[in-house]
C-alpha atoms as a PDB file:
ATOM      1  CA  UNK A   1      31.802 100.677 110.020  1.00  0.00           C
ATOM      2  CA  UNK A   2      33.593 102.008 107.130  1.00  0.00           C
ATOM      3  CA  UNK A   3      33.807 105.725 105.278  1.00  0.00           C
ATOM      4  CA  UNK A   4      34.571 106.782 101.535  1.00  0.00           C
ATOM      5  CA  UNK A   5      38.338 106.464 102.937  1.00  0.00           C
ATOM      6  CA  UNK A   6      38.352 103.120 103.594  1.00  0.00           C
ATOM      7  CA  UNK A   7      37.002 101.793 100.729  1.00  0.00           C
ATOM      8  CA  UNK A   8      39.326 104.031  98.670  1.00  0.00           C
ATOM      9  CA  UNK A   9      42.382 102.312 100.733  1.00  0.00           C
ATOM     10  CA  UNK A  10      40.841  98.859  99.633  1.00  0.00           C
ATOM     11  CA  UNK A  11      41.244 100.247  95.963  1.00  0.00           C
ATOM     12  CA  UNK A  12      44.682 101.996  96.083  1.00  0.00           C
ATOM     13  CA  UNK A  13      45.827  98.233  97.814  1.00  0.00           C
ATOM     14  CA  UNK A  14      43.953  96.405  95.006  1.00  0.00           C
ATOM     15  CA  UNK A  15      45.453  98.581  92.521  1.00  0.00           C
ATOM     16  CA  UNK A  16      49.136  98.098  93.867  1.00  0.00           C
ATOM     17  CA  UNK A  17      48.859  94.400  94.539  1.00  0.00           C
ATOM     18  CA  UNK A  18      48.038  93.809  90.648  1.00  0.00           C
ATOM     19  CA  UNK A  19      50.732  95.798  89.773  1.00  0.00           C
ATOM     20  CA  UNK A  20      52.937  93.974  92.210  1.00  0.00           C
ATOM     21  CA  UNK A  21      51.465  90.608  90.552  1.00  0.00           C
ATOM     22  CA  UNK A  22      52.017  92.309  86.527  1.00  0.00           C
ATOM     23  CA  UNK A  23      55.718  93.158  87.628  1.00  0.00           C
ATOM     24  CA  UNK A  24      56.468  89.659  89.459  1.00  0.00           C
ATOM     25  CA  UNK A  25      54.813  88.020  86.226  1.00  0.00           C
ATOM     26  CA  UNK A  26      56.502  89.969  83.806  1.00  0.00           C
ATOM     27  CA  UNK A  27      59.743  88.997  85.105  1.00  0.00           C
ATOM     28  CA  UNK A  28      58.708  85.364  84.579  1.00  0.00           C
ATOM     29  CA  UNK A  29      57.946  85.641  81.066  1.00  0.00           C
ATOM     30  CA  UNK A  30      60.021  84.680  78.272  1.00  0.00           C
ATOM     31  CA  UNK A  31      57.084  86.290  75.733  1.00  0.00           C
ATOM     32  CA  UNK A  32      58.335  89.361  74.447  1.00  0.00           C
ATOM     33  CA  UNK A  33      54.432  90.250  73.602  1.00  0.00           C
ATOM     34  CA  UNK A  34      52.913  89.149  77.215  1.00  0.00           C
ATOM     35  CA  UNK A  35      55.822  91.197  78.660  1.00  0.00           C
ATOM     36  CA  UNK A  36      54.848  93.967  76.774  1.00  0.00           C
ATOM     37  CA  UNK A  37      50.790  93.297  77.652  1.00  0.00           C
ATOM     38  CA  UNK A  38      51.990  92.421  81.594  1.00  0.00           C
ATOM     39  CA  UNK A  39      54.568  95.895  81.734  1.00  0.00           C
ATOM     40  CA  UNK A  40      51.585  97.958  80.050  1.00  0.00           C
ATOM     41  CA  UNK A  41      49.012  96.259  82.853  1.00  0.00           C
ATOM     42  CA  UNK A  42      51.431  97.100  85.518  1.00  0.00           C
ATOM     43  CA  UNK A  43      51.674 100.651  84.686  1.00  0.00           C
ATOM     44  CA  UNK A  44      47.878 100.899  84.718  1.00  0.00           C
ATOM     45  CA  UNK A  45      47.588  99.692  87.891  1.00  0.00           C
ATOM     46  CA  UNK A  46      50.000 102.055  89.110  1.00  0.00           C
ATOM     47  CA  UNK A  47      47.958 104.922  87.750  1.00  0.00           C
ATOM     48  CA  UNK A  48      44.680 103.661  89.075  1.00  0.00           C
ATOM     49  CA  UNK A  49      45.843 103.574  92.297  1.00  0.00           C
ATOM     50  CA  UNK A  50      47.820 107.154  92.232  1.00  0.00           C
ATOM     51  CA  UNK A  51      44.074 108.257  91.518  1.00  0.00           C
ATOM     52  CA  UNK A  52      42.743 106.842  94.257  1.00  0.00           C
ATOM     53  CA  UNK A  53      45.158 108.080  96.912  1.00  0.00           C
ATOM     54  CA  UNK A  54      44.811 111.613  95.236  1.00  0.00           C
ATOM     55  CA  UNK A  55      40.498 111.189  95.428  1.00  0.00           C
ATOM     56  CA  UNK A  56      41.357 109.747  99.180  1.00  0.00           C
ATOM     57  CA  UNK A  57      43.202 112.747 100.048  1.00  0.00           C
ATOM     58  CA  UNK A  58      40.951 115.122  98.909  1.00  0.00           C
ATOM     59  CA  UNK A  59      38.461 113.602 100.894  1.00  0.00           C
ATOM     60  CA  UNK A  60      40.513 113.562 103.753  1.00  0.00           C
ATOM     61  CA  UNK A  61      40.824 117.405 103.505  1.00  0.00           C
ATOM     62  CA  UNK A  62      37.030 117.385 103.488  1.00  0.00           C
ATOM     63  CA  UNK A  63      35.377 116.483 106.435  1.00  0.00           C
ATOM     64  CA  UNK A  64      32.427 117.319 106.197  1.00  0.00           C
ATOM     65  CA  UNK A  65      31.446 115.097 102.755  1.00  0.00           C
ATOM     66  CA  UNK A  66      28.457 113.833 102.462  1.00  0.00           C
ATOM     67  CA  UNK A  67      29.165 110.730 101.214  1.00  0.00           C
ATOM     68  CA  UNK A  68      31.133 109.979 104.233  1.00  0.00           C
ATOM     69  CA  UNK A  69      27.997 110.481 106.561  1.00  0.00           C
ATOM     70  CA  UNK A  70      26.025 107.845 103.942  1.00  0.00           C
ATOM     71  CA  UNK A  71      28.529 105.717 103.704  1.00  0.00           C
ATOM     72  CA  UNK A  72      29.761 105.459 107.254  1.00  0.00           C
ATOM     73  CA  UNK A  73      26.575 102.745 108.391  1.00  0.00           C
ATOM     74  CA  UNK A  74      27.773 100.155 105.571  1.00  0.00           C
ATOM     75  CA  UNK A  75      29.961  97.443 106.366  1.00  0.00           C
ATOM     76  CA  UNK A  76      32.815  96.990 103.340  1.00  0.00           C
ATOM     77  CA  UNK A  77      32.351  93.411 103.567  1.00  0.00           C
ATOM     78  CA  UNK A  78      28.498  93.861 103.270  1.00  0.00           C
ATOM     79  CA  UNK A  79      29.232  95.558 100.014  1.00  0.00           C
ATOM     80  CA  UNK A  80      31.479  93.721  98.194  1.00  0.00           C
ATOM     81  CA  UNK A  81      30.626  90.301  99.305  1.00  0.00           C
ATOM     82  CA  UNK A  82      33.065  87.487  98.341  1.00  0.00           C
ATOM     83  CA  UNK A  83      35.496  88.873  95.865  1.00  0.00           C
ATOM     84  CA  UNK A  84      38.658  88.142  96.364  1.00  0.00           C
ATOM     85  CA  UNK A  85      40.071  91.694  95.410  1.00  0.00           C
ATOM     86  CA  UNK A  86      43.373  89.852  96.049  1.00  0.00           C
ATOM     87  CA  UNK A  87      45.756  87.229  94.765  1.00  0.00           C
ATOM     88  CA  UNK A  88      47.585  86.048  97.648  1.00  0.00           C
ATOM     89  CA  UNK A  89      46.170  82.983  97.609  1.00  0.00           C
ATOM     90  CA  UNK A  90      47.366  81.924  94.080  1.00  0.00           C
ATOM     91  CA  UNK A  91      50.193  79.499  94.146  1.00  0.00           C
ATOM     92  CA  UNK A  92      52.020  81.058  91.122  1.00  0.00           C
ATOM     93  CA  UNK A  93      55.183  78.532  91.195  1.00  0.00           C
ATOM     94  CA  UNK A  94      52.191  75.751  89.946  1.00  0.00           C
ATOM     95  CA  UNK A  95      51.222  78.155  87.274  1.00  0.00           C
ATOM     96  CA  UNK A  96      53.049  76.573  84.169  1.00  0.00           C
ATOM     97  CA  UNK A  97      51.584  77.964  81.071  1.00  0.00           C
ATOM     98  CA  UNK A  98      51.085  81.753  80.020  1.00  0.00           C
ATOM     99  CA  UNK A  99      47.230  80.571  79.213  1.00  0.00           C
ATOM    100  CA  UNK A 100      46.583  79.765  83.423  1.00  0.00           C
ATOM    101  CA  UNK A 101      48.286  83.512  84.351  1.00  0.00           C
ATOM    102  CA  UNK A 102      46.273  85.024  82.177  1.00  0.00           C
ATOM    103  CA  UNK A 103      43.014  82.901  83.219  1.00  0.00           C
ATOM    104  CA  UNK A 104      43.908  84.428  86.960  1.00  0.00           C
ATOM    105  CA  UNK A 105      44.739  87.676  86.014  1.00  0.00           C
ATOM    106  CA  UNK A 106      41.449  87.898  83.738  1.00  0.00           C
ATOM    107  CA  UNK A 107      39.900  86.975  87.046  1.00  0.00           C
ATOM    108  CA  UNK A 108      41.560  89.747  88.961  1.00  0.00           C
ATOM    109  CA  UNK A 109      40.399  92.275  86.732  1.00  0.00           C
ATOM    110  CA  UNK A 110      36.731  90.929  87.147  1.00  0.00           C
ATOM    111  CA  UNK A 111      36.498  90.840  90.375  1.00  0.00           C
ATOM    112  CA  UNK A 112      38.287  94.486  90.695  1.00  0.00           C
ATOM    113  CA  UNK A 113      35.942  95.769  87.807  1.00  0.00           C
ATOM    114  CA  UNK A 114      32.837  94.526  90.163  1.00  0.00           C
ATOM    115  CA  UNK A 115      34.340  96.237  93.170  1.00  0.00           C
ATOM    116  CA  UNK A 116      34.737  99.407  91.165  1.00  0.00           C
ATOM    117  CA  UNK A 117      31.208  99.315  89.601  1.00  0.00           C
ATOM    118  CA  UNK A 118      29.433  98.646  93.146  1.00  0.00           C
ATOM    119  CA  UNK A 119      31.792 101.726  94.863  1.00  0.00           C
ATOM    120  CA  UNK A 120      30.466 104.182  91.961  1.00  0.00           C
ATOM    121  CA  UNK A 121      27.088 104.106  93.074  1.00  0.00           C
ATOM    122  CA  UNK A 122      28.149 105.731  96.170  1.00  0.00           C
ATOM    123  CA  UNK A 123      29.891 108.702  94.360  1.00  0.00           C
ATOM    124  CA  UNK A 124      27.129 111.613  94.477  1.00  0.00           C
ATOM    125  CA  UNK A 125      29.954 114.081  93.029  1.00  0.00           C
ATOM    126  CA  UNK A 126      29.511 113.724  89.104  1.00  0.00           C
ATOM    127  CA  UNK A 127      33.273 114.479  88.548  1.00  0.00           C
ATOM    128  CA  UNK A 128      34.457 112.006  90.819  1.00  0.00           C
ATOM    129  CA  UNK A 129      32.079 109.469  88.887  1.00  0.00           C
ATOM    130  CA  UNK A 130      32.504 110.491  85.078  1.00  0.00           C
ATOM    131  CA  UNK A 131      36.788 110.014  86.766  1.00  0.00           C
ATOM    132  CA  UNK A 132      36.074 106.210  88.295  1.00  0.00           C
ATOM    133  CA  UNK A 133      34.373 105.484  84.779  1.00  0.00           C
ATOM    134  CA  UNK A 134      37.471 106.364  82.418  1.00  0.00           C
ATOM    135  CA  UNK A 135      39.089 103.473  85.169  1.00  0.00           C
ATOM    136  CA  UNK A 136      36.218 101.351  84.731  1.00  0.00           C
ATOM    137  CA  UNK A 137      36.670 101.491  81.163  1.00  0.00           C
ATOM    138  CA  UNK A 138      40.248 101.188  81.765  1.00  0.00           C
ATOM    139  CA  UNK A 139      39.221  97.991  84.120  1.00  0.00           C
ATOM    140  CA  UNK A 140      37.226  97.106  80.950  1.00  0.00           C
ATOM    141  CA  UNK A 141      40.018  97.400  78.257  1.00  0.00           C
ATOM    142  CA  UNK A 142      42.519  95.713  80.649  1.00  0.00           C
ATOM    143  CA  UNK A 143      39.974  92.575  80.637  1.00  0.00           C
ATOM    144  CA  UNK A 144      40.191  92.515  76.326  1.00  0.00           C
ATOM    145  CA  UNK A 145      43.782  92.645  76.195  1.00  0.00           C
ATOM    146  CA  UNK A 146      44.277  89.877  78.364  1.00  0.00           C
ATOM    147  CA  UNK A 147      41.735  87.986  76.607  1.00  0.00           C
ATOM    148  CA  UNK A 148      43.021  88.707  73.413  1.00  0.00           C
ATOM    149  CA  UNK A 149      46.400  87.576  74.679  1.00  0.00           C
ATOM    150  CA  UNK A 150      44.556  84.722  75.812  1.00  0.00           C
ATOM    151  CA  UNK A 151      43.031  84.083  72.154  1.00  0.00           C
ATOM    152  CA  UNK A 152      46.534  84.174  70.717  1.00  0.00           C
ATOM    153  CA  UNK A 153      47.572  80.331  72.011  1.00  0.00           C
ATOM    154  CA  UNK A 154      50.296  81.576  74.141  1.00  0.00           C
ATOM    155  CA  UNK A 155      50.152  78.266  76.442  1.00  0.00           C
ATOM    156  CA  UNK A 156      52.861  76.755  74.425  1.00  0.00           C
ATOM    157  CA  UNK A 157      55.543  78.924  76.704  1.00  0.00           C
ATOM    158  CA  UNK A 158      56.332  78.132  79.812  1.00  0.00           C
ATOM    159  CA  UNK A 159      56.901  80.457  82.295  1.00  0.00           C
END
């Protein structure tokens, strides 16, 4: 079984292993312009999940929450089905054009975006939702930068 908490640990993680990923790909750039798209991601990230922990904290000081009763009889894997949520699995030493990062981390932010859209509908408290969409949006944004990077023919550098 798993509470608010838990699936607000699964986001703070998600959030710090794409920065983790931005930070480890930014060092691997020679494109000043990705490194300044892959520095801003990064910092994102580390926002999104200082957010979290803050919204899992104050939940934490809050026992009795109601969302933590309704939530308590899902299963987390019920709920989010087969996203990844993680990029452990990418071999990024066979990654050898900016165009293929960008293709994963596009596909990152999806699958986090979908995450983040199926955990709102369990938010009952309308500040807590109107706070999760600004990251959506963020989530959103972070999606069209990449793409636009994307858009720009950056495969010609290697990494």
């Amino acid at each position: 079984m798993f509470t608010l908490r838990d699936v607000l640990d699964m986001a703070v993680t998600i959030e710090r292993n794409g920065e983790s990923v931005y930070r480890d790909a930014l060092s691997q750039t020679p494109d000043p312009e990705l490194a300044e798209v892959l520095e801003w991601m990064a910092r994102e990230e580390a926002k999104h999940a200082e957010h979290f922990g803050r919204m899992r904290d104050e939940i934490a000081r809050h026992e009795d929450n109601p969302i933590l009763d309704e939530l308590g009889k899902l299963m987390l894997a019920d709920i989010v089905g087969d996203q990844r949520f993680s990029l452990e699995g990418v071999d990024f030493s066979k990654i050898e054009e900016v165009n293929g990062l960008l293709k994963v981390m596009i596909d990152f932010e999806h699958d986090t975006l979908t995450f983040y859209e199926l955990f709102r509908s369990f938010l009952d408290d309308e500040g807590e939702r109107a706070r999760l969409d600004d990251i959506i949006a963020d989530e959103r944004a972070h999606i069209l930068k990449l793409e636009e990077c994307r858009g720009k023919n950056l495969a010609c550098h290697r990494l």
